[in-house]
N, C-alpha and C. Protein backbone atom coordinates (compact mmCIF):
# COMPACT_ATOMS: atom_id res chain seq x y z
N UNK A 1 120.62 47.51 105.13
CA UNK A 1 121.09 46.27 104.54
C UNK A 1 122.58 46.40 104.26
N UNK A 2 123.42 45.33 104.91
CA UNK A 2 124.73 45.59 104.49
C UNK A 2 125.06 44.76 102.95
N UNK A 3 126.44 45.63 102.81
CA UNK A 3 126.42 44.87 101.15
C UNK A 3 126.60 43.13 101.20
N UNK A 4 125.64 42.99 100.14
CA UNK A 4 125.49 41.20 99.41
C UNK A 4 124.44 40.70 100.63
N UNK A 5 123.50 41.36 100.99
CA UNK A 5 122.58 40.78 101.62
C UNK A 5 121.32 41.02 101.11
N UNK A 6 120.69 40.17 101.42
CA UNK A 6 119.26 40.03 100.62
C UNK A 6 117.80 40.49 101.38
N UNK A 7 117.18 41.21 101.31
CA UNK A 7 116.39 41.18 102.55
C UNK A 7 115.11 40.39 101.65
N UNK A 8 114.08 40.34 103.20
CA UNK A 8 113.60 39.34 103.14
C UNK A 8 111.80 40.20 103.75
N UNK A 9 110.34 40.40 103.16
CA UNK A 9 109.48 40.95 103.73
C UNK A 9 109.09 41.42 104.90
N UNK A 10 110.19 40.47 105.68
CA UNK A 10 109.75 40.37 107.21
C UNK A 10 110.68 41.58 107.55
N UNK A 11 111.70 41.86 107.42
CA UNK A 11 113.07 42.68 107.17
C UNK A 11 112.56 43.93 106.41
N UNK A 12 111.72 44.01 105.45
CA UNK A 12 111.27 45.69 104.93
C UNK A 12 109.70 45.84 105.61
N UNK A 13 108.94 44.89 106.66
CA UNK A 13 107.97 44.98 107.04
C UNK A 13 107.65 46.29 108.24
N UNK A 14 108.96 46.74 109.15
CA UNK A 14 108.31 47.48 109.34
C UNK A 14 108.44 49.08 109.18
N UNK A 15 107.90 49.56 108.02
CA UNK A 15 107.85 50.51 107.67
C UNK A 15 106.21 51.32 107.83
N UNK A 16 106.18 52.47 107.55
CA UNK A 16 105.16 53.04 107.64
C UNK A 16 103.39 52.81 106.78
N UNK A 17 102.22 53.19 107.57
CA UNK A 17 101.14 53.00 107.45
C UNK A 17 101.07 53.04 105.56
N UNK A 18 101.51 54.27 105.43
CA UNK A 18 101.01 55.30 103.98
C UNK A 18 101.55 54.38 103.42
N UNK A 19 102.10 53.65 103.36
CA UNK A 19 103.16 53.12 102.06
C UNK A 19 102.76 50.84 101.75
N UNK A 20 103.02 50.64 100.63
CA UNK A 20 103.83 49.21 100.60
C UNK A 20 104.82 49.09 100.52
N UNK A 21 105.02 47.93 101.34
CA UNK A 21 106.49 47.75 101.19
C UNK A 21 106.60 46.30 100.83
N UNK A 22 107.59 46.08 100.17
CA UNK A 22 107.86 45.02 99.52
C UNK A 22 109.39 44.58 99.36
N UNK A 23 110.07 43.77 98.25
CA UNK A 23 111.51 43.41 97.78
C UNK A 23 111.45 43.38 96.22
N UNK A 24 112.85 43.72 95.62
CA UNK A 24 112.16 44.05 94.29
C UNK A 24 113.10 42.51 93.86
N UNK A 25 113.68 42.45 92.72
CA UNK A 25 114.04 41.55 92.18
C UNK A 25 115.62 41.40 92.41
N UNK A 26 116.29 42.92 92.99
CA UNK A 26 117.25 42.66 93.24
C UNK A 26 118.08 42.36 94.53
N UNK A 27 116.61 41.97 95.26
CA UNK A 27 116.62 41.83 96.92
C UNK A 27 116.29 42.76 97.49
N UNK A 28 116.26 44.21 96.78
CA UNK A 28 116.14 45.39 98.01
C UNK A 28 114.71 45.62 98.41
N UNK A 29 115.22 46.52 99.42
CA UNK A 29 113.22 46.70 100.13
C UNK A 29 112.76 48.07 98.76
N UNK A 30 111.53 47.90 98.73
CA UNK A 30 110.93 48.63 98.26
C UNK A 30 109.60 49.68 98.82
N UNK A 31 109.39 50.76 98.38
CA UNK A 31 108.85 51.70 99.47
C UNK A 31 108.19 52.23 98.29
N UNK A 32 106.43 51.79 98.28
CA UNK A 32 105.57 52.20 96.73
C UNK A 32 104.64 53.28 98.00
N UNK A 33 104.56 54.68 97.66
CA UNK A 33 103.23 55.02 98.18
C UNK A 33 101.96 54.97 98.26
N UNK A 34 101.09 54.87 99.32
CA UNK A 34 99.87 54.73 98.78
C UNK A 34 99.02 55.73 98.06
N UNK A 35 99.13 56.40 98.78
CA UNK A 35 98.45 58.20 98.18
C UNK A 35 99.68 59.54 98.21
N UNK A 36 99.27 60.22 97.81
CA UNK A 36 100.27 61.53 97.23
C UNK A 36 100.37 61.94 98.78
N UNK A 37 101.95 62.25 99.14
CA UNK A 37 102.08 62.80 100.30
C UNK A 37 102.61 64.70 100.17
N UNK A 38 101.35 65.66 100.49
CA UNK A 38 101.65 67.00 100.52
C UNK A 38 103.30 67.07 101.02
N UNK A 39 103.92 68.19 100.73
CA UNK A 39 104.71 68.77 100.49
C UNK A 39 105.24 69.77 100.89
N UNK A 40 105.37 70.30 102.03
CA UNK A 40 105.66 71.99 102.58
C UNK A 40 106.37 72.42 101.34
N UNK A 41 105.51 73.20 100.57
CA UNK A 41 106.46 74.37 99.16
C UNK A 41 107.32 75.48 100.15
N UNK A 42 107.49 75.52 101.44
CA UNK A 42 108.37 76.57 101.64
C UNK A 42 109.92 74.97 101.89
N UNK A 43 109.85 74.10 101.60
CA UNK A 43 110.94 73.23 101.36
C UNK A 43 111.01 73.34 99.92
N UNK A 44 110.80 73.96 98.76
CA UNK A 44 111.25 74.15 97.73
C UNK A 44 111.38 75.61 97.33
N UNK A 45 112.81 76.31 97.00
CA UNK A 45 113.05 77.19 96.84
C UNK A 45 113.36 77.38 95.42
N UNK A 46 113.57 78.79 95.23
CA UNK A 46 114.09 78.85 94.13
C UNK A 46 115.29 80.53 94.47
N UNK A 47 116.23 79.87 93.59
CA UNK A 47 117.44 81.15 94.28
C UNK A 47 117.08 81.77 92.32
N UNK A 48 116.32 82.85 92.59
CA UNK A 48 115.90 83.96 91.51
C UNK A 48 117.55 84.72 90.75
N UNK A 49 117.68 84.44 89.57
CA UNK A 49 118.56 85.49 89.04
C UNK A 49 117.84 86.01 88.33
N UNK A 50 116.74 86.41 88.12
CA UNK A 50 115.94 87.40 87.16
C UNK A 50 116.18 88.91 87.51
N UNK A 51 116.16 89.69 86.35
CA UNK A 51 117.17 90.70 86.65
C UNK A 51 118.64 90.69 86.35
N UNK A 52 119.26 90.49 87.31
CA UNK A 52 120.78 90.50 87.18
C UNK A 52 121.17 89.91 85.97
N UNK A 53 120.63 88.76 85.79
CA UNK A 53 121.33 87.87 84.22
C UNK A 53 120.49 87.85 83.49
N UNK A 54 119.34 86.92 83.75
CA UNK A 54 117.96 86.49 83.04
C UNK A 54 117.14 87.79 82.72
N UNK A 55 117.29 88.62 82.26
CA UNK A 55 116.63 89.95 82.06
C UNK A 55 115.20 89.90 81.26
N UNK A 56 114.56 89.06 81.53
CA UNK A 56 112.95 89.39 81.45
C UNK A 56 112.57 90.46 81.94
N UNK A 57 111.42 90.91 81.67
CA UNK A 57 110.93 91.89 82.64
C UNK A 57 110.12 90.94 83.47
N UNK A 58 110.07 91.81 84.68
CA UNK A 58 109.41 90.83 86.03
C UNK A 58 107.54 90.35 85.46
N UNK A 59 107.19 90.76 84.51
CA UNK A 59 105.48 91.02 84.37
C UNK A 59 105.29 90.02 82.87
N UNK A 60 106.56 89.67 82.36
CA UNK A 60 106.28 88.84 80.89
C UNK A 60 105.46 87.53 81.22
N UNK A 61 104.77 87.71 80.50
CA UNK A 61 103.57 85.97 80.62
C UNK A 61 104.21 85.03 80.83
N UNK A 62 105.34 85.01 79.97
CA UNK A 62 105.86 83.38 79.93
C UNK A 62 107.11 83.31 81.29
N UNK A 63 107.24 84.27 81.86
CA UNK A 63 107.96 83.90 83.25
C UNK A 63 106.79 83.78 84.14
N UNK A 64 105.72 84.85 84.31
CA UNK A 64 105.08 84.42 84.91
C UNK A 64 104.26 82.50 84.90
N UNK A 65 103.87 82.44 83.76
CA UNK A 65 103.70 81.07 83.21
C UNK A 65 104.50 80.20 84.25
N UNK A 66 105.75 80.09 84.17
CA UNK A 66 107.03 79.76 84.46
C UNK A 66 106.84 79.71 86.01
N UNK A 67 106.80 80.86 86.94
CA UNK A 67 106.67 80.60 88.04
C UNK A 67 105.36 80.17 88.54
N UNK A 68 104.47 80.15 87.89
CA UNK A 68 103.24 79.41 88.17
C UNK A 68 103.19 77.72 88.27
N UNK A 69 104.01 77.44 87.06
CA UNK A 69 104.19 76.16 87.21
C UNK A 69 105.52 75.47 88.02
N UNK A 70 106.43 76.09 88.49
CA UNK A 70 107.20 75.99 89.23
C UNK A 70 106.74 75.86 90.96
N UNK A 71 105.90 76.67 91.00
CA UNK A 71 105.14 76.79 92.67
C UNK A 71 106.23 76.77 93.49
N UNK A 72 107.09 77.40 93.67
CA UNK A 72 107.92 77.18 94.57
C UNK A 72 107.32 78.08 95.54
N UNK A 73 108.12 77.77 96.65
CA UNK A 73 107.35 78.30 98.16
C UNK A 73 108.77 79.33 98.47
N UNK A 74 109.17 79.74 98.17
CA UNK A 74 110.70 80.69 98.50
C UNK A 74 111.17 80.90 97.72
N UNK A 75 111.21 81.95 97.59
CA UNK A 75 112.19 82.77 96.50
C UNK A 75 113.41 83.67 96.89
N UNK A 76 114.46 84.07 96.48
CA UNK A 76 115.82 84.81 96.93
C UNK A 76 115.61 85.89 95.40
N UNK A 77 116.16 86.74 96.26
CA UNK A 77 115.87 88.12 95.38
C UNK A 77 117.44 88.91 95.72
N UNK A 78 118.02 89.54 94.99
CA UNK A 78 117.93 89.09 93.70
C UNK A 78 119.29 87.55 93.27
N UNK A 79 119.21 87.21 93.98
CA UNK A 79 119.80 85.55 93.74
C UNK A 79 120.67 85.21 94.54
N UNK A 80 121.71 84.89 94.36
CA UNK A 80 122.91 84.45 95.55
C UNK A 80 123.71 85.50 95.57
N UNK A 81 125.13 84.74 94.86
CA UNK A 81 126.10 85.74 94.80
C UNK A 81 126.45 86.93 94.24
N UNK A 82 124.87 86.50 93.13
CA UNK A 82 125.02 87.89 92.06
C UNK A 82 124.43 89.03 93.06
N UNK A 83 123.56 88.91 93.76
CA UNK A 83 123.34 90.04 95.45
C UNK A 83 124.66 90.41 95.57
N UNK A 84 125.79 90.31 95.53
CA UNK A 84 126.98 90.97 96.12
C UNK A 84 127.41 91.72 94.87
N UNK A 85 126.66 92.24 94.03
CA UNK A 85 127.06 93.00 93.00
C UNK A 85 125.80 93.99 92.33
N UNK A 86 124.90 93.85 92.92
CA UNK A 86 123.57 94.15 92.73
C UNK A 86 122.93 95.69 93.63
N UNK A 87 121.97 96.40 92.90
CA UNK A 87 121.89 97.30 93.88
C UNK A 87 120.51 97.60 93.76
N UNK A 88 120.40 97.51 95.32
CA UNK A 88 118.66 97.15 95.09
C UNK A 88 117.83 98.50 94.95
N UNK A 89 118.32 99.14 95.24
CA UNK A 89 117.34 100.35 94.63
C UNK A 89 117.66 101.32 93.39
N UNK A 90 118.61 100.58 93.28
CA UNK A 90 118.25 101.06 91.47
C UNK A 90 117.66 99.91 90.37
N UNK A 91 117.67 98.86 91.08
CA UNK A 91 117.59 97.79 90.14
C UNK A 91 118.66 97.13 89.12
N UNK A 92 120.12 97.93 89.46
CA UNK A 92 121.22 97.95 88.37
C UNK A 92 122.23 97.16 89.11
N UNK A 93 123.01 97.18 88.59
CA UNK A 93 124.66 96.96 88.89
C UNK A 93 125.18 97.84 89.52
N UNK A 94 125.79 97.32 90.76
CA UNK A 94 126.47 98.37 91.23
C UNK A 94 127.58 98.89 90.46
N UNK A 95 127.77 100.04 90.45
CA UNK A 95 129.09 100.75 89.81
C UNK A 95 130.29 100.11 90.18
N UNK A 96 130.43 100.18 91.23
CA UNK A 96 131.76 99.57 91.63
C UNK A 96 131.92 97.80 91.36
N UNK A 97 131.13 96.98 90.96
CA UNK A 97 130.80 95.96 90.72
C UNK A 97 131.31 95.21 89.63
N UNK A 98 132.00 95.40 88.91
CA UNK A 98 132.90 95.04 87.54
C UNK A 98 133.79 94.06 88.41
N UNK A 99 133.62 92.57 88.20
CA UNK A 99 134.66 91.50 88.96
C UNK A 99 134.75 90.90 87.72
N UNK A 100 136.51 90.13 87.78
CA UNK A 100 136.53 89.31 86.43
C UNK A 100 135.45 87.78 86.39
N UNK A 101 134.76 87.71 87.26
CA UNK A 101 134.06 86.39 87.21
C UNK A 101 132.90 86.83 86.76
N UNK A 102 132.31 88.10 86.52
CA UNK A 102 131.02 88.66 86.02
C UNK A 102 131.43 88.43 84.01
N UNK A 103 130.09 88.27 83.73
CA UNK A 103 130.06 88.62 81.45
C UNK A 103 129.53 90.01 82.12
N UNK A 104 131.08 90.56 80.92
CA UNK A 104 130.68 92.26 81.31
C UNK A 104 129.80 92.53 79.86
N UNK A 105 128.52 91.95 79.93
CA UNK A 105 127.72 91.83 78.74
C UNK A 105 126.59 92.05 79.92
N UNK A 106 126.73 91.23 80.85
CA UNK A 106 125.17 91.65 81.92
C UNK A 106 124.90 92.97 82.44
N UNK A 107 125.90 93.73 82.23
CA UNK A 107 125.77 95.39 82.68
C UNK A 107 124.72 95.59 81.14
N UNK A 108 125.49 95.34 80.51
CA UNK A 108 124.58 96.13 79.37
C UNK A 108 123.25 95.88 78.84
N UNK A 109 123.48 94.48 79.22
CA UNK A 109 121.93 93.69 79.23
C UNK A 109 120.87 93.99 79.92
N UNK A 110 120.87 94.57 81.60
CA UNK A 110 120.34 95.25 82.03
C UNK A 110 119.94 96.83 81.96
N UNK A 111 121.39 97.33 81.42
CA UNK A 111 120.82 98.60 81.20
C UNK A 111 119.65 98.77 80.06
N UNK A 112 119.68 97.98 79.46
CA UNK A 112 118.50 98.41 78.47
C UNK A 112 117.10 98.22 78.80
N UNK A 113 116.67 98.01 79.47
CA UNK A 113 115.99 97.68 80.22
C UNK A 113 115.27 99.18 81.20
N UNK A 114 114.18 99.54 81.23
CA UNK A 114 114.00 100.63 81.74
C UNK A 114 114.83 100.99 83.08
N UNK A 115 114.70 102.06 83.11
CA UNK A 115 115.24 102.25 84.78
C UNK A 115 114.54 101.66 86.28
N UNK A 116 114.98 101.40 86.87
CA UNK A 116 114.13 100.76 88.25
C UNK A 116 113.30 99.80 87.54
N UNK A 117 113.53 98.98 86.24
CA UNK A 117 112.92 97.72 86.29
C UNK A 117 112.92 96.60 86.73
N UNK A 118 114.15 96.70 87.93
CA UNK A 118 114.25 95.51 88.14
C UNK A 118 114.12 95.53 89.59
N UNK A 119 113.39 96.51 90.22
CA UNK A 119 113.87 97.03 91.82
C UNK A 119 112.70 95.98 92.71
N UNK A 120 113.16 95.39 94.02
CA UNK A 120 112.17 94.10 94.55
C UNK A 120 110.41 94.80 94.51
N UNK A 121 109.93 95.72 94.34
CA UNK A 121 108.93 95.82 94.02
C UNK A 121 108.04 95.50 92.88
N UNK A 122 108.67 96.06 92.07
CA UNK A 122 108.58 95.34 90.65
C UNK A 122 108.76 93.50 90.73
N UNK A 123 109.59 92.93 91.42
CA UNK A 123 109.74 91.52 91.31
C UNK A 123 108.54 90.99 92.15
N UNK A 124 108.48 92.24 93.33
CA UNK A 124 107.21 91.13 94.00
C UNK A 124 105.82 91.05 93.52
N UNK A 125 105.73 92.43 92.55
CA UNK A 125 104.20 92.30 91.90
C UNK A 125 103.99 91.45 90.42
N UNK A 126 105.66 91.13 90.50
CA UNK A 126 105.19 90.54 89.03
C UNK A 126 105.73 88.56 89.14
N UNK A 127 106.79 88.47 88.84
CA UNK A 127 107.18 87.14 89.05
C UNK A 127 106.54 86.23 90.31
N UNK A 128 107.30 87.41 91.78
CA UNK A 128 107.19 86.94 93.20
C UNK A 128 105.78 86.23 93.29
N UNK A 129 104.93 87.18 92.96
CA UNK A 129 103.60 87.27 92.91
C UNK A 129 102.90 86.11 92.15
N UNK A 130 103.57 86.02 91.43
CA UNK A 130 102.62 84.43 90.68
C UNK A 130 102.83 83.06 91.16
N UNK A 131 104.13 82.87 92.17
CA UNK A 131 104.90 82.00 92.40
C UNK A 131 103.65 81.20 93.62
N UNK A 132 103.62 79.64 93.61
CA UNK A 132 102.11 79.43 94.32
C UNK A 132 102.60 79.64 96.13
N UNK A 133 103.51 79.43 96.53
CA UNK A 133 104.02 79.92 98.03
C UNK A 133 104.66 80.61 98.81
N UNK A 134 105.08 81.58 97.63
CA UNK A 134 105.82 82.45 97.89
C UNK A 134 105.27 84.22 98.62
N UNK A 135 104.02 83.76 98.45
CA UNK A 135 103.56 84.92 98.26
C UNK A 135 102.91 84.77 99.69
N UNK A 136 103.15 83.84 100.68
CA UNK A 136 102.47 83.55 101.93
C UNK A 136 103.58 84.10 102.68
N UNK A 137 104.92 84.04 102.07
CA UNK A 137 105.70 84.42 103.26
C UNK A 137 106.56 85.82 102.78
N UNK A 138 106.80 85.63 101.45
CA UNK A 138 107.29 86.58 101.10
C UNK A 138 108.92 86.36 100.55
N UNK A 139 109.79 87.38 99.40
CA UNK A 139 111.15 86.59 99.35
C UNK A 139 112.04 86.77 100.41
N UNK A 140 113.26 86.39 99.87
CA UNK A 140 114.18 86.49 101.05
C UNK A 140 115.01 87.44 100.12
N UNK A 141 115.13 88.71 100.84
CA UNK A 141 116.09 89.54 99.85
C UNK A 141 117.28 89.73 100.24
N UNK A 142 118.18 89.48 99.31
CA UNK A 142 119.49 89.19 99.86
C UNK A 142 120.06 91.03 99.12
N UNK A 143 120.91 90.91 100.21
CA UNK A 143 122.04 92.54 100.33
C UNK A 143 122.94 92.04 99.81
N UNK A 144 123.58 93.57 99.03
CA UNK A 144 125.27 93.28 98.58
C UNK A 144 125.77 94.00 99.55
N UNK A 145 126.87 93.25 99.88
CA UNK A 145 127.18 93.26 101.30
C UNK A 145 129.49 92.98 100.98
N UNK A 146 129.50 92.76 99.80
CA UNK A 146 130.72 93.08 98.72
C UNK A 146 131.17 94.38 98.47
N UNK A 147 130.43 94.48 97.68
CA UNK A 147 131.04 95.72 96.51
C UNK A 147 130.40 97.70 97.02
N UNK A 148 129.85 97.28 98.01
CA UNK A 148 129.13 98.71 98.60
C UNK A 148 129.49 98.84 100.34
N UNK A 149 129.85 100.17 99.86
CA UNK A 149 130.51 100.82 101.38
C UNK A 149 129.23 100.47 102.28
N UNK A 150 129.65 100.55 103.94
CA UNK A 150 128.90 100.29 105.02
C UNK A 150 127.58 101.28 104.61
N UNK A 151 127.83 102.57 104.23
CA UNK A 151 126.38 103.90 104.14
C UNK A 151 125.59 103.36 103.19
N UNK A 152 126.16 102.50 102.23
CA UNK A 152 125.05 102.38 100.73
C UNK A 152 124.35 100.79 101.54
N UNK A 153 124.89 99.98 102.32
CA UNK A 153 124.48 98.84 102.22
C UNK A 153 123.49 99.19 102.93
N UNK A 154 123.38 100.35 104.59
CA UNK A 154 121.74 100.90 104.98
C UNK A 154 121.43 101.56 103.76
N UNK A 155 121.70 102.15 102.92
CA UNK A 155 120.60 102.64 102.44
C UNK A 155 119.42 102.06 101.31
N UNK A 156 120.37 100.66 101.06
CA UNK A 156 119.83 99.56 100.32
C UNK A 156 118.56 98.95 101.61
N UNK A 157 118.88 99.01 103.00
CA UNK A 157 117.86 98.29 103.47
C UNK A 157 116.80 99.59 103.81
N UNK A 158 117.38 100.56 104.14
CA UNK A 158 115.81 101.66 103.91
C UNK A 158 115.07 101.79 102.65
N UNK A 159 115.76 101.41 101.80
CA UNK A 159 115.21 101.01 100.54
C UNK A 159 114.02 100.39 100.26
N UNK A 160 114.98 99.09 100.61
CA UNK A 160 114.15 97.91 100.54
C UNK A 160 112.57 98.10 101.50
N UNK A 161 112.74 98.76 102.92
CA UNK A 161 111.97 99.00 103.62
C UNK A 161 111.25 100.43 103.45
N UNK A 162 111.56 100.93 102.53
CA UNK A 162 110.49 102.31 102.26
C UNK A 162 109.83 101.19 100.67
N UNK A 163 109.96 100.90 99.87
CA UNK A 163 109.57 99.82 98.81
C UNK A 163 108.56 98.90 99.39
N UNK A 164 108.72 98.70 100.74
CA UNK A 164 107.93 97.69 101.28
C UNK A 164 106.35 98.49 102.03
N UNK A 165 106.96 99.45 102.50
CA UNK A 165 105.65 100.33 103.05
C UNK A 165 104.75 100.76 101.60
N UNK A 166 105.03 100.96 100.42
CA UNK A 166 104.53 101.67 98.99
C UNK A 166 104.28 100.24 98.81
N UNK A 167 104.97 99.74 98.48
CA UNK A 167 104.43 98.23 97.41
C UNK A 167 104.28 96.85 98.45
N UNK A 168 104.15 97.00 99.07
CA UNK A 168 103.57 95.40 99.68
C UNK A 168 104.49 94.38 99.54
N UNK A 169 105.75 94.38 100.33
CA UNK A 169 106.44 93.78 99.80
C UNK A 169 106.12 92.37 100.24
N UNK A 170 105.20 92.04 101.43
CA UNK A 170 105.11 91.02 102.16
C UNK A 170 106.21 91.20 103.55
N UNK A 171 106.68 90.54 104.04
CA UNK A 171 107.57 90.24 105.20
C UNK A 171 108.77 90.69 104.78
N UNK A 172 109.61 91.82 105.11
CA UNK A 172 110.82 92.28 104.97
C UNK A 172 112.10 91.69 105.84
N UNK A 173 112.59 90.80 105.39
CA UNK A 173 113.63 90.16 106.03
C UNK A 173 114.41 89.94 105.26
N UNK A 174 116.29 89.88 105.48
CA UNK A 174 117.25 89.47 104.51
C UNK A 174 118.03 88.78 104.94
N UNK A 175 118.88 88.23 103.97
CA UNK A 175 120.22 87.49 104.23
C UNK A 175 121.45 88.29 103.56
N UNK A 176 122.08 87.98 104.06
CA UNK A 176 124.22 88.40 103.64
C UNK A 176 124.84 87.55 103.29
């Protein structure tokens, strides 16, 4: 509809089976569903900072709670950009990882936190794991691919891939 035009039933008529269609009061077409249309949950993600910032432990009820009712179908481990500061087999901060855009309060926030509590095994048996579609494909674990020399960034993915043979990680695949 271009602007200041009015449409007219015949004009929002042909639209699809599932739906009514109609004009509302302010001329425009209107598009009411008839029944609930499913949803591919791997089209709803969720980019995870648990760990890095959000320091739950991966197994607390009320995150789990949380990703239960969330159902997302994809998850990113351990989140976006905070992955470029992250080290996946310790579950920590990388050492070299101190940038002025980081709260140098999240180093410490994590350290208290047991050791290797936060490593993707731990995330996939506890959070990953409750999440309602996530667990069909598995997360997407993202590498720091920043702040760690070329030797540490393989040894983050033999990591990740010896973690996956012990704990089930689901489908081992990443992003950079």
């Amino acid at each position: 509809m271009g602007a200041g035009r009015r449409a007219d039933r015949a004009a929002c008529a042909a639209g699809p089976g599932r739906a009514t269609l109609g004009v509302n009061q302010m001329g425009e077409c209107t598009l009411q569903p008839r029944e609930a249309i499913p949803v591919d949950g791997n089209l709803f993600g969720v980019n995870s900072i648990l760990g890095p910032i959000v320091t739950l432990a991966y197994d607390d009820p009320e995150l789990l709670a949380s990703a239960r009712a969330i159902g997302a179908g994809v998850l990113r481990y351990p989140g976006g950009s905070i992955a470029n500061f992250w080290d996946l087999a310790r579950g920590r901060y990388h050492e070299q990882s101190m940038h002025p855009a980081l709260d140098a309060t999240l180093i410490d926030r994590v350290a208290q936190h047991p050791e290797r509590g936060f490593i993707p095994t731990r995330f996939w048996a506890g959070v990953a794991s409750a999440s309602a579609g996530a667990t069909a494909t598995g997360p997407v674990w993202v590498l720091n691919v920043h702040t760690m020399s070329g030797a540490e960034m393989l040894a983050q993915v033999d990591a990740l891939h010896s973690q996956a043979r012990v704990g089930g990680l689901g489908a081992v695949g990443w992003a950079w």
